[in-house]
N, C-alpha and C. Protein backbone atom coordinates (compact mmCIF):
# COMPACT_ATOMS: atom_id res chain seq x y z
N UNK A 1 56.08 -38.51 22.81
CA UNK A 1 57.33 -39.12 22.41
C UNK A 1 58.09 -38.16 21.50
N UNK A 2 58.94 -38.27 21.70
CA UNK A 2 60.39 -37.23 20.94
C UNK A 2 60.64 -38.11 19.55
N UNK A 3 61.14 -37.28 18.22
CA UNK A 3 61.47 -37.88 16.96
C UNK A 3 62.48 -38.17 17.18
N UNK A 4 63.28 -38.82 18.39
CA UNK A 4 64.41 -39.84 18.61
C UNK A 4 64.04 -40.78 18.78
N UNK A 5 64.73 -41.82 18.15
CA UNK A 5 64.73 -43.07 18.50
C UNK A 5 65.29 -43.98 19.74
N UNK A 6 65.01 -43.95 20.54
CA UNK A 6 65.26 -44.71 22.12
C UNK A 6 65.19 -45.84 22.37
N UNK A 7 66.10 -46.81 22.93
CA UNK A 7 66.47 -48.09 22.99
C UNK A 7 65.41 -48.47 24.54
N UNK A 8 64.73 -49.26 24.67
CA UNK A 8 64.47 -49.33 25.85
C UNK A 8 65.03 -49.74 27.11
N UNK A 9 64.97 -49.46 27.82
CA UNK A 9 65.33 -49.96 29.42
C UNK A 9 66.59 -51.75 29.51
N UNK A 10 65.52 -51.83 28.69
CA UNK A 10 65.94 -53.86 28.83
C UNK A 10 67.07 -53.93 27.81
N UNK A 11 67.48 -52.56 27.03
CA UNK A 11 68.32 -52.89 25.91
C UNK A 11 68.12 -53.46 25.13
N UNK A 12 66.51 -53.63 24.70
CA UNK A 12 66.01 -53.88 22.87
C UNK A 12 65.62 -52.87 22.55
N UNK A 13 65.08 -52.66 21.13
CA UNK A 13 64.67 -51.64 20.77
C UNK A 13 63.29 -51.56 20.59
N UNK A 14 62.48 -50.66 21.03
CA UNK A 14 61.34 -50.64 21.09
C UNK A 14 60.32 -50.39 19.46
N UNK A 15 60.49 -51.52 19.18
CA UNK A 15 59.55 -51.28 18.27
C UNK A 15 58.04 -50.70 17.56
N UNK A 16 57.65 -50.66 18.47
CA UNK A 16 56.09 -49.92 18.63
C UNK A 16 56.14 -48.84 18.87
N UNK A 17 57.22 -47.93 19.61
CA UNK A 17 57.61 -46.54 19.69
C UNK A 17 58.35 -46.05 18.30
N UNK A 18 58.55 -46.95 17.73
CA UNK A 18 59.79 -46.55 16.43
C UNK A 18 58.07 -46.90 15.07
N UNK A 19 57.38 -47.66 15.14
CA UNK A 19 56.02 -47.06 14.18
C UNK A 19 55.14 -46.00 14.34
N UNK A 20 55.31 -45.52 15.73
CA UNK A 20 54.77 -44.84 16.15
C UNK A 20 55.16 -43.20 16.02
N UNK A 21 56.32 -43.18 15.71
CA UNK A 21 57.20 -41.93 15.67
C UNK A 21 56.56 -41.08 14.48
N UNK A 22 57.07 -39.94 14.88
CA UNK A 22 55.85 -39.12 13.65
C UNK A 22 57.28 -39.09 11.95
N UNK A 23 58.84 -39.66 12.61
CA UNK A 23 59.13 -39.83 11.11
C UNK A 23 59.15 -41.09 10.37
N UNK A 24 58.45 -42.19 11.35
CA UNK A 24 58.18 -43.76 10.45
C UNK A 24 56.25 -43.54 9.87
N UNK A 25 55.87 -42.25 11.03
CA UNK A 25 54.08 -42.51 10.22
C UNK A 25 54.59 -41.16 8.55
N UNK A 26 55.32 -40.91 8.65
CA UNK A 26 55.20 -40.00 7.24
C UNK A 26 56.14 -40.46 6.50
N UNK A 27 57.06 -41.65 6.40
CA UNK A 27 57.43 -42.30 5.39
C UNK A 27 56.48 -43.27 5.12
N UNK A 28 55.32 -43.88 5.98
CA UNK A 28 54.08 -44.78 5.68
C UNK A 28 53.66 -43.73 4.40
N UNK A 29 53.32 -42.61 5.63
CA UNK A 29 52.32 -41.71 4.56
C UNK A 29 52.80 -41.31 3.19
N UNK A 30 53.91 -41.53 2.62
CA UNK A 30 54.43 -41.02 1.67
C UNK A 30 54.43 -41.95 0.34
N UNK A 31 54.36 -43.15 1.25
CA UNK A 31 54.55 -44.89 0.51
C UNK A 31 53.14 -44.98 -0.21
N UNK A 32 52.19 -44.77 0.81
CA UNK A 32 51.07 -44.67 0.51
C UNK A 32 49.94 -43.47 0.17
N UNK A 33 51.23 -42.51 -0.23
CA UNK A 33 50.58 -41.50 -1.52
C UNK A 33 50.91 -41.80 -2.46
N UNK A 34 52.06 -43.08 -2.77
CA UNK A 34 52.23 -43.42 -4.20
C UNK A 34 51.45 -44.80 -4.69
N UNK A 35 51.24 -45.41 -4.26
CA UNK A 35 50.50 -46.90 -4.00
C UNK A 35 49.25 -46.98 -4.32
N UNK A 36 48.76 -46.18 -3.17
CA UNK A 36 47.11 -46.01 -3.63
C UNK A 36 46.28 -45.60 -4.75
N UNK A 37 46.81 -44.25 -5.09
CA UNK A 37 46.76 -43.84 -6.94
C UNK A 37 46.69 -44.76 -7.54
N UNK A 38 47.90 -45.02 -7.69
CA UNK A 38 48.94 -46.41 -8.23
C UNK A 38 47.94 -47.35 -8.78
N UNK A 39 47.38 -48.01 -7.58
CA UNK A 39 46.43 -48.97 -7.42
C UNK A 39 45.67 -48.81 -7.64
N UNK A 40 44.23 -48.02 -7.49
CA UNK A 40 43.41 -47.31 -7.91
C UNK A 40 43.63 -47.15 -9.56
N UNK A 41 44.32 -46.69 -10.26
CA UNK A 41 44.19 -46.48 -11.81
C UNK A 41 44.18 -47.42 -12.65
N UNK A 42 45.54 -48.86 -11.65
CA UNK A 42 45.58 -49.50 -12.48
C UNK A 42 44.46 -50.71 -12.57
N UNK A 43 43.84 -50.74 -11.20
CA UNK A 43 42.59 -51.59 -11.29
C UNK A 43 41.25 -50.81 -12.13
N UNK A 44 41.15 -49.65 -12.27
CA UNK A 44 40.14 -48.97 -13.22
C UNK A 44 40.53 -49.53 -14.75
N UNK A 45 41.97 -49.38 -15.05
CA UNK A 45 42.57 -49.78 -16.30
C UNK A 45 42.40 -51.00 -16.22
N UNK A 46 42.39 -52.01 -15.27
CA UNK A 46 42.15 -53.42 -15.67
C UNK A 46 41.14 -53.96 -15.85
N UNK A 47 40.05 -53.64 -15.45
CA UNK A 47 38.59 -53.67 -14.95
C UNK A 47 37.81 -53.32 -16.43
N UNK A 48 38.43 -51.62 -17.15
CA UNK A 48 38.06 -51.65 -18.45
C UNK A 48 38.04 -52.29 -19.44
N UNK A 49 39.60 -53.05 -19.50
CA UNK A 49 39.92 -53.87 -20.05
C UNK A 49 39.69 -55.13 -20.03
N UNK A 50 38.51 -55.85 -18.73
CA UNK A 50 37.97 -56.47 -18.91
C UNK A 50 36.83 -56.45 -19.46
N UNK A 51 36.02 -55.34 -18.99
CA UNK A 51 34.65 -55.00 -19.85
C UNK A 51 34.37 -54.87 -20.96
N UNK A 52 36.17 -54.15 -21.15
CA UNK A 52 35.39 -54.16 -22.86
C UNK A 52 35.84 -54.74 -23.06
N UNK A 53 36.02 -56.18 -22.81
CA UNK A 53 36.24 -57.92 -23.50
C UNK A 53 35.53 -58.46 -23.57
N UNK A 54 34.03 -58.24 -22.37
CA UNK A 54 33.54 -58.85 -21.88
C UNK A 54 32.40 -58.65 -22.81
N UNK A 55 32.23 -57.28 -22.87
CA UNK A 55 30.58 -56.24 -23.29
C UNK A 55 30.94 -55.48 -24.27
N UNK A 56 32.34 -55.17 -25.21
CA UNK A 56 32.10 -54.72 -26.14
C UNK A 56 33.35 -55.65 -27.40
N UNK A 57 32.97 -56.70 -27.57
CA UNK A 57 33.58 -57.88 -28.70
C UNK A 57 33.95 -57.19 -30.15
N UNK A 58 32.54 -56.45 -30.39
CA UNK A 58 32.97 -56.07 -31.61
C UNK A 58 34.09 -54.88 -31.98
N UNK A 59 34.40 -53.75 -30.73
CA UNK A 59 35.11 -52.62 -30.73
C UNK A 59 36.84 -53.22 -30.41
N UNK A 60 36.65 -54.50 -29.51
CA UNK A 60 37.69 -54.84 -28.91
C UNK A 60 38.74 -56.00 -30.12
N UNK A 61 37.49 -56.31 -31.38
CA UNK A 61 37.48 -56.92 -32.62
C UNK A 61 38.30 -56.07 -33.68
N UNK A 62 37.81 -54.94 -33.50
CA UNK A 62 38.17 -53.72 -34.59
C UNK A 62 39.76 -53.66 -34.81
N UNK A 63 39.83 -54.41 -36.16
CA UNK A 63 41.60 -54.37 -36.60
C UNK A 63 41.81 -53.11 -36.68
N UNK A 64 43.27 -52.92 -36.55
CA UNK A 64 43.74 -51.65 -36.15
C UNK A 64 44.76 -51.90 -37.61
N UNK A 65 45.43 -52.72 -37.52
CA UNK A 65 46.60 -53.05 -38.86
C UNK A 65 46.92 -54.48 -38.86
N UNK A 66 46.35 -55.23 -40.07
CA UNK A 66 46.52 -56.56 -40.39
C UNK A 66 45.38 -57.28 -39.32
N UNK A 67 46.54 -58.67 -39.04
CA UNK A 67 45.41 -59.24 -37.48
C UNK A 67 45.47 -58.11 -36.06
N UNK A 68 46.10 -56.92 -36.59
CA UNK A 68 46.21 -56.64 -35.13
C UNK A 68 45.27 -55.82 -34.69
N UNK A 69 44.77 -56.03 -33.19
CA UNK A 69 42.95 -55.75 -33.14
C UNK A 69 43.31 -54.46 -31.87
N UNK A 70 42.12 -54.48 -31.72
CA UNK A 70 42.11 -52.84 -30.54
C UNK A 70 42.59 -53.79 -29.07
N UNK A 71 41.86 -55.00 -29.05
CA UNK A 71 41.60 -55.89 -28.23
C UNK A 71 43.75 -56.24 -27.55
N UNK A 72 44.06 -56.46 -28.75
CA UNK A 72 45.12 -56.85 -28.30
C UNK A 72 46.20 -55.78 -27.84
N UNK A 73 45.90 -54.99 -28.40
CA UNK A 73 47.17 -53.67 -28.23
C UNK A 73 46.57 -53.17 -26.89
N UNK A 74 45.26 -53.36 -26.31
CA UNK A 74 44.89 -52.85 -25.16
C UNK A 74 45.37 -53.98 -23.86
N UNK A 75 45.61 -55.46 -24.49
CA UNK A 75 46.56 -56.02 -23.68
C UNK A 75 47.79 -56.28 -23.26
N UNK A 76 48.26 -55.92 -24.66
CA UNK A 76 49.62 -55.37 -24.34
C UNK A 76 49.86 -53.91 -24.02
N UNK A 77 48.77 -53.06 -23.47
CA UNK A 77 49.06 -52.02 -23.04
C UNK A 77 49.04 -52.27 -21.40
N UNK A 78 48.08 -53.76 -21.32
CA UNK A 78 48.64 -54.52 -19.81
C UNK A 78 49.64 -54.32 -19.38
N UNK A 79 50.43 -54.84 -20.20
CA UNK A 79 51.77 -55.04 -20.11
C UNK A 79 52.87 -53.82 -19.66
N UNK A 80 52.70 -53.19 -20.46
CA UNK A 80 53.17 -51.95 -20.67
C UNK A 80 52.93 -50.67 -19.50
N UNK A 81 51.56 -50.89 -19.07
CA UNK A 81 51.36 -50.51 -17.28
C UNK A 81 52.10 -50.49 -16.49
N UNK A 82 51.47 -51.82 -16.39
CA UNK A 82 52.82 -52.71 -15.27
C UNK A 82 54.52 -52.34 -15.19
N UNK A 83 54.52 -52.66 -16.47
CA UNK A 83 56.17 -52.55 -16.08
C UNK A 83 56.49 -50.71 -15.79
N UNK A 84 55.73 -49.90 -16.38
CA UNK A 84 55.45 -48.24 -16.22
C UNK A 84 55.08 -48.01 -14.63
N UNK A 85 54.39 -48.34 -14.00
CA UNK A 85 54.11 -48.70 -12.67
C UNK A 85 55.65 -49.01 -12.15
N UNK A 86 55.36 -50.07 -12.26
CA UNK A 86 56.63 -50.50 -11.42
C UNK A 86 58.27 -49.80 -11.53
N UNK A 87 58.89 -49.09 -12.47
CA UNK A 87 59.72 -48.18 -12.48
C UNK A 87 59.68 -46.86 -12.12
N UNK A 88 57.96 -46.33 -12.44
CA UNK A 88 57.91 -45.29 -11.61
C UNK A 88 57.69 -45.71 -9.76
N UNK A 89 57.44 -46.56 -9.32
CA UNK A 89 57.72 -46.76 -7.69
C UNK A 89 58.91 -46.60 -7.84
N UNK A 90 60.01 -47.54 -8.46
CA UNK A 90 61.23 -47.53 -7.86
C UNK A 90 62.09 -46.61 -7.84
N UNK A 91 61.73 -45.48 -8.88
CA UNK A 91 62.16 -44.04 -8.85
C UNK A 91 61.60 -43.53 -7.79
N UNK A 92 60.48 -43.87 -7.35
CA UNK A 92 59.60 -42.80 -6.28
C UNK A 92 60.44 -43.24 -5.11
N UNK A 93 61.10 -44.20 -4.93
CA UNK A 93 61.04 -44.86 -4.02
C UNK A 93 62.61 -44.74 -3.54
N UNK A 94 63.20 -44.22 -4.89
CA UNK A 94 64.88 -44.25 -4.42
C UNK A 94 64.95 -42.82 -4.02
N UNK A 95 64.36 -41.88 -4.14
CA UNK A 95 64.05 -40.54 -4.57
C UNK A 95 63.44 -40.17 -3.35
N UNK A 96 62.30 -40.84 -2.89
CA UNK A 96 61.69 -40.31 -1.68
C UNK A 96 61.39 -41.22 -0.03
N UNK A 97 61.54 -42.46 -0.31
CA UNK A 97 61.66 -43.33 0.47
C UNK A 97 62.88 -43.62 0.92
N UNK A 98 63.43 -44.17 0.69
CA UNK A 98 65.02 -44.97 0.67
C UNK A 98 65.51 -43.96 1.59
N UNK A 99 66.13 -42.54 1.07
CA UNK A 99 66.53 -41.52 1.85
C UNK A 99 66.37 -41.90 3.78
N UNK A 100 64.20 -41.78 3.49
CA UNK A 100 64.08 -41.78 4.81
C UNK A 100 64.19 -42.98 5.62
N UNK A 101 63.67 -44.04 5.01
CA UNK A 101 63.88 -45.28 5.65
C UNK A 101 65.79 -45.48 6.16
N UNK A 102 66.65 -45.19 5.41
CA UNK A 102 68.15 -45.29 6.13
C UNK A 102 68.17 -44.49 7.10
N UNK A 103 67.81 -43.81 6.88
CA UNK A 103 67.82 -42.60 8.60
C UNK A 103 67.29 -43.19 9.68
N UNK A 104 66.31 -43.66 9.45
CA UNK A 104 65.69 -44.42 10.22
C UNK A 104 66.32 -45.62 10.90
N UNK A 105 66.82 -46.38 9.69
CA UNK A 105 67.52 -47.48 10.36
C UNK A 105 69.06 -47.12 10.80
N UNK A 106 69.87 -46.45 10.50
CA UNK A 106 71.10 -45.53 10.78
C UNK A 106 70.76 -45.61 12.77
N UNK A 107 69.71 -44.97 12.90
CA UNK A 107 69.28 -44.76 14.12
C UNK A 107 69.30 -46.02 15.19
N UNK A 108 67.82 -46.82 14.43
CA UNK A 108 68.09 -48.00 15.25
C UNK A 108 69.31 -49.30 15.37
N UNK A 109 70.12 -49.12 14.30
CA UNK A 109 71.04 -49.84 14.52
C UNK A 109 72.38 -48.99 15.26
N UNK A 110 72.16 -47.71 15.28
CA UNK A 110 72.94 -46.87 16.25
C UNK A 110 72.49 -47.44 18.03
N UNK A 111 71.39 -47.14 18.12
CA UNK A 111 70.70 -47.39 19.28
C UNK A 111 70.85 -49.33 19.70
N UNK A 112 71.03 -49.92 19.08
CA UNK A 112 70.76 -51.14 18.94
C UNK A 112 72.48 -51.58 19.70
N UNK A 113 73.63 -50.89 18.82
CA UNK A 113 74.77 -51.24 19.32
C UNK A 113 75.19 -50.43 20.48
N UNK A 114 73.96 -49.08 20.66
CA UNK A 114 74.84 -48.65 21.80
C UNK A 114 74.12 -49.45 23.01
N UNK A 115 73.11 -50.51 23.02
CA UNK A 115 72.55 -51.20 23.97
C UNK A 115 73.36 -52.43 24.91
């Protein structure tokens, strides 16, 4: 198959040829060089942060300033992940995705009206 996008025969657009194309498998692949990391760190980071809730009380106890404990600043570093996560996708995503995905659709809705 050619990195054009081709309307089929019947005048729909072939969808399974358009996932199949080698420029919809490397905007996958690109999605999911940021995701997986992504995911991966932040479940290690969450996972710690359960353990040491779970198995270390007294470290997770340890005031840092006033009532405020290791325990808690490591949950609001929950917090603070997350929303860090999620702005870095949407930079990744306006930056390296977006681009390709309109091309993409540019195409099939080209192909779509010339059907």
């Amino acid at each position: 198959m050619t990195d054009r996008i081709d309307s089929e025969s019947a005048g729909g657009i072939d969808y399974i040829a358009v996932e199949e194309s080698p420029r919809f498998r490397q905007l996958k692949k690109t999605q999911r060089s940021f995701i997986f990391p992504m995911a991966a760190f932040f479940l290690i980071w969450y996972f710690a942060y359960v353990l040491l809730a779970a198995f270390a009380p007294e470290f997770m106890g340890q005031r840092v300033w006033g009532d405020i404990t290791i325990g808690l600043l490591l949950g609001l570093g929950q917090f603070v992940t997350t929303f860090a996560i999620t702005m870095g996708y949407v930079s990744f995503a306006n930056r390296k995705l977006d681009p390709k995905a309109q091309e993409i659709r540019e195409e099939l809705e080209k192909a779509q009206a010339d059907a």
